[in-house]
Protein backbone atom coordinates (compact mmCIF):
# COMPACT_ATOMS: atom_id res chain seq x y z
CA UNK A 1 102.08 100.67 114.90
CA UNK A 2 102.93 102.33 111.99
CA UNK A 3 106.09 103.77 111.60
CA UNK A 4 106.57 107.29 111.04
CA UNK A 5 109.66 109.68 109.15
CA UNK A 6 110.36 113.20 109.64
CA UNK A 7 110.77 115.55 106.40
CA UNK A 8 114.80 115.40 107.01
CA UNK A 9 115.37 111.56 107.05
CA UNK A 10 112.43 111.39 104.34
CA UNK A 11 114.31 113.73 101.86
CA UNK A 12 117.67 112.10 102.64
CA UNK A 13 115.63 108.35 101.07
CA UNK A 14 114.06 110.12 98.54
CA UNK A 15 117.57 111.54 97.07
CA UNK A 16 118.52 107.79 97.26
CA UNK A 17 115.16 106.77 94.85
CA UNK A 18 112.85 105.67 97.52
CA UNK A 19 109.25 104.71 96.04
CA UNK A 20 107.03 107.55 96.96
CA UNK A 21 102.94 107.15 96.99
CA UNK A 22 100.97 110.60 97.42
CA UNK A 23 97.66 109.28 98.53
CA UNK A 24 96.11 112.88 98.11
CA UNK A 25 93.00 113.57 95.91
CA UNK A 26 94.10 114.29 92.51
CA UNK A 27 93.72 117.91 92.21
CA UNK A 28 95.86 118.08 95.51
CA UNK A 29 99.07 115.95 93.55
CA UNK A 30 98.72 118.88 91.00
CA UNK A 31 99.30 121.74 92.70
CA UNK A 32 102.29 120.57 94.01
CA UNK A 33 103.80 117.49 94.79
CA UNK A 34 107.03 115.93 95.58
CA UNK A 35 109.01 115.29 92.35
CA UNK A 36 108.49 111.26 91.24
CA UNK A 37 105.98 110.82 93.30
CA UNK A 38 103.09 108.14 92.59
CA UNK A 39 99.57 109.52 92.74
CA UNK A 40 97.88 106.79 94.37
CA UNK A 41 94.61 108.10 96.16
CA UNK A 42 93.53 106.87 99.67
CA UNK A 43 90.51 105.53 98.62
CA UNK A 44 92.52 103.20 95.79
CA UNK A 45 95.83 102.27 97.97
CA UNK A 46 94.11 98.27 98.80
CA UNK A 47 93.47 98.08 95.24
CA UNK A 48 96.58 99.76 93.84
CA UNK A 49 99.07 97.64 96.08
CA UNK A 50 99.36 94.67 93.87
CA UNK A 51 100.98 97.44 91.43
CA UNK A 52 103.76 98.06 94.00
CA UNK A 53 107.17 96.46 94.31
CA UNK A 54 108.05 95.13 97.26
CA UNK A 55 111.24 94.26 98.98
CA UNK A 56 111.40 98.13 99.39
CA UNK A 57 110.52 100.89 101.87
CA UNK A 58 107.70 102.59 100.76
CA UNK A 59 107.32 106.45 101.63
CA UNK A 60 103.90 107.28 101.65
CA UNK A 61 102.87 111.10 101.75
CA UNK A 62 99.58 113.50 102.26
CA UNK A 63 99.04 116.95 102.89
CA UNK A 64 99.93 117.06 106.56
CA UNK A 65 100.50 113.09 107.52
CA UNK A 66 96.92 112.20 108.56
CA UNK A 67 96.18 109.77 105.55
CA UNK A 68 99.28 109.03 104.92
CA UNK A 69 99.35 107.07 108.50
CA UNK A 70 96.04 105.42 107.41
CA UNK A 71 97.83 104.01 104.27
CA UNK A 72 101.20 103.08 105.57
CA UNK A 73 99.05 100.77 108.02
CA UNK A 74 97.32 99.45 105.88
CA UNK A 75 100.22 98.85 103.84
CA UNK A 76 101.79 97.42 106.50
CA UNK A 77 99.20 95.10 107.40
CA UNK A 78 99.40 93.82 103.70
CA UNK A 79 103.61 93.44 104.28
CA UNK A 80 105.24 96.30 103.11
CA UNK A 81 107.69 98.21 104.49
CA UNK A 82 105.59 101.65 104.61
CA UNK A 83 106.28 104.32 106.09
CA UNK A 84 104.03 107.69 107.14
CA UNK A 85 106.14 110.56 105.95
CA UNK A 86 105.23 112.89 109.36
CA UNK A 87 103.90 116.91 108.02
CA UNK A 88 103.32 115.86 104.44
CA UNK A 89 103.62 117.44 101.60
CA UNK A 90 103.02 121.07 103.69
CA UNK A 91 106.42 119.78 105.80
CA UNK A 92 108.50 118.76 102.71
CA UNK A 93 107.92 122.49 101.23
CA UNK A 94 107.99 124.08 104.11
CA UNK A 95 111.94 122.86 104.73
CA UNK A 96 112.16 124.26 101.08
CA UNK A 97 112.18 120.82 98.95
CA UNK A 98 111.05 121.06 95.35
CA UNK A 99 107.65 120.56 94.65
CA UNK A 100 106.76 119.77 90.86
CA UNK A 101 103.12 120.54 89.47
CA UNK A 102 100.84 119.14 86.93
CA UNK A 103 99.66 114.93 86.73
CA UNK A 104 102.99 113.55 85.77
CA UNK A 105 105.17 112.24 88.57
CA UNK A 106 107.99 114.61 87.74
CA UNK A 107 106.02 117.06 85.74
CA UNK A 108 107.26 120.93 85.43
């Protein structure tokens, strides 16, 4: 079972530098995304794991929390600590967070 983070105890690790993943289509991540996180499509998480550290929780994010379940299992399955960030992207702004635009993880 994968395990699942509201927006409050999300934003609480990401002020403490959790590793973020956005595994949203690319011209989702630039209209808005949550500052320093890592673009890393759905269709490229198997691939792009090896480029992850581990030893760390990692947050993984979507629009609404529907892929982002899909990647933190199979994260998990490959033994990291993911976890599905639960309302996405649309949650995080919706409690008023700061989203950041453009390709760059913490772009303006």
């Amino acid at each position: 079972m994968v395990q699942e983070v509201d927006v409050r105890t999300f934003a609480a690790a990401h002020a403490d530098g959790a590793l973020v993943i956005d595994v949203r289509e690319p011209s989702e991540y630039t209209s808005g995304h949550v500052p320093g996180a890592r673009l890393v499509p759905l269709g490229t998480v198997q691939r792009a794991a090896g480029d992850l550290p581990g030893g760390q929780p990692v947050y993984v994010i979507c629009a609404s929390g529907n892929r982002s379940r899909t990647a933190a299992s199979w994260l998990s399955q490959m033994g990291f600590d993911a976890r599905s960030v639960a309302g996405g992207t649309a949650g995080w702004s919706g409690e008023g967070l700061p989203v950041v635009q453009g390709n760059r993880e913490n772009a303006a």
